[in-house]
C-alpha atoms as a PDB file:
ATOM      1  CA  UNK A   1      14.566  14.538  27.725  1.00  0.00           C
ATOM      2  CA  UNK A   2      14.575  16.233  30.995  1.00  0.00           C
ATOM      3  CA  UNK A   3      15.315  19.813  29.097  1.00  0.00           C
ATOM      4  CA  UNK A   4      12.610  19.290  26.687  1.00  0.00           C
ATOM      5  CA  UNK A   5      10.212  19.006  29.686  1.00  0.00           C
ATOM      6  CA  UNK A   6       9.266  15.067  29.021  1.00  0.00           C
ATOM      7  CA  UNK A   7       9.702  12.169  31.479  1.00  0.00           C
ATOM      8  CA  UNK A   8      10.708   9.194  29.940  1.00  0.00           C
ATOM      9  CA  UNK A   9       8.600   5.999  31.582  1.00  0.00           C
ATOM     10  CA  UNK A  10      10.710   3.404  30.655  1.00  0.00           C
ATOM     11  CA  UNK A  11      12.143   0.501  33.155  1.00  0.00           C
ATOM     12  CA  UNK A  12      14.942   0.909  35.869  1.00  0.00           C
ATOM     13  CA  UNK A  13      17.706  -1.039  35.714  1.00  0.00           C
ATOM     14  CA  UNK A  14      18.108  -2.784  39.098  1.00  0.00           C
ATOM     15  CA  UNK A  15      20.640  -5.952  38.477  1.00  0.00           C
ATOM     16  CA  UNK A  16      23.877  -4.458  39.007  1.00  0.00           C
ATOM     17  CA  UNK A  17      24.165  -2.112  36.707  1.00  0.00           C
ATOM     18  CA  UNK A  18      24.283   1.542  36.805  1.00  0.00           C
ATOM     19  CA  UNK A  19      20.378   2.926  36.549  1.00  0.00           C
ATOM     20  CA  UNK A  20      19.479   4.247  33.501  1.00  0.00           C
ATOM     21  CA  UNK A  21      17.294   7.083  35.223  1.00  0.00           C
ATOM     22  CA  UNK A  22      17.393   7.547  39.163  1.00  0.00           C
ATOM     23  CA  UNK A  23      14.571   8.506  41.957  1.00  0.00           C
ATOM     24  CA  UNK A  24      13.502  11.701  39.611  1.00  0.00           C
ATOM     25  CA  UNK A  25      11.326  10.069  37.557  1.00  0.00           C
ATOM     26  CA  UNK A  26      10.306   6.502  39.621  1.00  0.00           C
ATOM     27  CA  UNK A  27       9.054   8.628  42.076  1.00  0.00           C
ATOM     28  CA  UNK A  28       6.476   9.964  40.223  1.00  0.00           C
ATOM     29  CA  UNK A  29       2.604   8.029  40.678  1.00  0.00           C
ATOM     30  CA  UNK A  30       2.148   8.304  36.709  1.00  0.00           C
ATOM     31  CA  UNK A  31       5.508   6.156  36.443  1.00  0.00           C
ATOM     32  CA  UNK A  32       3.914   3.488  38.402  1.00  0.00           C
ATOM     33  CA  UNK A  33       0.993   3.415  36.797  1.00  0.00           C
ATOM     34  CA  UNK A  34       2.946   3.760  32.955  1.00  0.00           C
ATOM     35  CA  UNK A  35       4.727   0.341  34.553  1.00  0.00           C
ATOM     36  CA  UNK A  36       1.443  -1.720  35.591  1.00  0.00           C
ATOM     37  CA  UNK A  37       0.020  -0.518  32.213  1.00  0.00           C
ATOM     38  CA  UNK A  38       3.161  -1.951  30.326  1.00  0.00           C
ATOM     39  CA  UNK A  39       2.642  -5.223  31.652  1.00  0.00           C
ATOM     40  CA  UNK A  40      -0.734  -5.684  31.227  1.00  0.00           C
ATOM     41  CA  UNK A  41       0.646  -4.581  27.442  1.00  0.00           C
ATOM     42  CA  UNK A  42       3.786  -7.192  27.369  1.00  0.00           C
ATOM     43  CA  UNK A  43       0.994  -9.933  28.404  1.00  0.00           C
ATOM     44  CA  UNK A  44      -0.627  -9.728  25.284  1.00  0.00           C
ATOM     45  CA  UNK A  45       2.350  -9.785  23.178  1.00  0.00           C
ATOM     46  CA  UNK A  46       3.484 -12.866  25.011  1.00  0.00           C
ATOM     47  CA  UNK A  47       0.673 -14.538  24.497  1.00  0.00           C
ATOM     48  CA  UNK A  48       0.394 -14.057  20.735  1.00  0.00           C
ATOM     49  CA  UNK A  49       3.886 -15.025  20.617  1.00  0.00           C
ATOM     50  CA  UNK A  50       3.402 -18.321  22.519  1.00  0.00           C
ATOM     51  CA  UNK A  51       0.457 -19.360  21.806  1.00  0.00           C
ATOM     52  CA  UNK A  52      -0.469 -17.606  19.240  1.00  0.00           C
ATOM     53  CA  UNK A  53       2.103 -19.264  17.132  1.00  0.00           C
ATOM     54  CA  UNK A  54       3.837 -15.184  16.091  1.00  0.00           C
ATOM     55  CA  UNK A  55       6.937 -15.978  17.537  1.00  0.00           C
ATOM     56  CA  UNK A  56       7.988 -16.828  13.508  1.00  0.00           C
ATOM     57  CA  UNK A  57       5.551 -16.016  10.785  1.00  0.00           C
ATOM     58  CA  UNK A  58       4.686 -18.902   8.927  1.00  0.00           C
ATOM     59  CA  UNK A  59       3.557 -16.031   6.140  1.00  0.00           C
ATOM     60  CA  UNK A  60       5.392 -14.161   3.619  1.00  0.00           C
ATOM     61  CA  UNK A  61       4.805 -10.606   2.612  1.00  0.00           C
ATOM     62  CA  UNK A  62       3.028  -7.786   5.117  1.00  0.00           C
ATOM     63  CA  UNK A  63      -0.597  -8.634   3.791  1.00  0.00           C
ATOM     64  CA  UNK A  64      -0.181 -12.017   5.015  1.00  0.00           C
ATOM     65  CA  UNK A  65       1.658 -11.136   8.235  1.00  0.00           C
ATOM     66  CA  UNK A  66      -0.987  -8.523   8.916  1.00  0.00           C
ATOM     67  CA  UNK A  67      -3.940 -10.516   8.315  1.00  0.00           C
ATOM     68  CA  UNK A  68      -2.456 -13.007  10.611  1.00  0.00           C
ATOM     69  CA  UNK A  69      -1.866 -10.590  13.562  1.00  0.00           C
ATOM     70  CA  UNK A  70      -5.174  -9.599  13.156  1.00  0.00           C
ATOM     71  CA  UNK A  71      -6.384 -13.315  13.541  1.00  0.00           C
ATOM     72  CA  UNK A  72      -4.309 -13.807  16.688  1.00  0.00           C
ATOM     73  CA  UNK A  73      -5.308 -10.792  17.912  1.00  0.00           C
ATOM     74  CA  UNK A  74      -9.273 -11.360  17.375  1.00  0.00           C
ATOM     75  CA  UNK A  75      -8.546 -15.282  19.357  1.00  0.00           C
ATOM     76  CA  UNK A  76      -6.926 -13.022  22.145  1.00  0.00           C
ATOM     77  CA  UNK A  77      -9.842 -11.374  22.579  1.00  0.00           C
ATOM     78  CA  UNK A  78     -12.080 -14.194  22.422  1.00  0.00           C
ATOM     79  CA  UNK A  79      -9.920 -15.701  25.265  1.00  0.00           C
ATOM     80  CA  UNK A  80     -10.081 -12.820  27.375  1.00  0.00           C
ATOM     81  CA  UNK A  81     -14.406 -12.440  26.664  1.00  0.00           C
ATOM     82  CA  UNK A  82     -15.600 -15.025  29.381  1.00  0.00           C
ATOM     83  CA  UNK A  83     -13.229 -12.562  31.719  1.00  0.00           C
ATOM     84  CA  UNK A  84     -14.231  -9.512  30.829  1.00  0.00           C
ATOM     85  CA  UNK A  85     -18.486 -10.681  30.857  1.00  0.00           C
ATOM     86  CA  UNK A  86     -18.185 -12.047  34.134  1.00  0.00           C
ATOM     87  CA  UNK A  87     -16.382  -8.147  35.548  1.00  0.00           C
ATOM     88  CA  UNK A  88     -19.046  -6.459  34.124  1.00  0.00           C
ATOM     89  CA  UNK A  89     -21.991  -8.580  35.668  1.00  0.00           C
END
């Protein structure tokens, strides 16, 4: 990666373990920010998978499963309206 002129932003590994990538690229501010961003990412998918009922598709067939992320997805958002409203005010 590092030849091609990229810097991967994915997690350290801190429990033990060798690192995967070292101080080069965590000390970067865009690799902080990639991190907070990632989060606020993981959140959602948590939250469809929880409560959202996606943690096993009830549906066969990629129409079905589609339509159904879509549905979870537009309740997600619904959810996070009152939030959002009240920022902007």
């Amino acid at each position: 990666m590092r030849h091609l002129g990229v810097t991967p932003h994915f997690t350290q590994n801190t429990r033990g373990r060798g690192a995967a990538i070292d101080g080069r690229t965590t000390r970067h501010v865009g690799y902080a920010a990639s991190l907070r961003i990632r989060k606020r990412i993981e959140e959602v998918f948590g939250w469809m998978k929880t409560v959202g009922g996606l943690c096993k598709t009830r549906h066969r067939g990629t129409a079905r499963v589609r339509w159904m992320f879509t549905f979870v997805a537009a309740a997600y958002n619904l959810v996070r309206l009152p939030k959002l409203l009240s920022s902007a005010v």
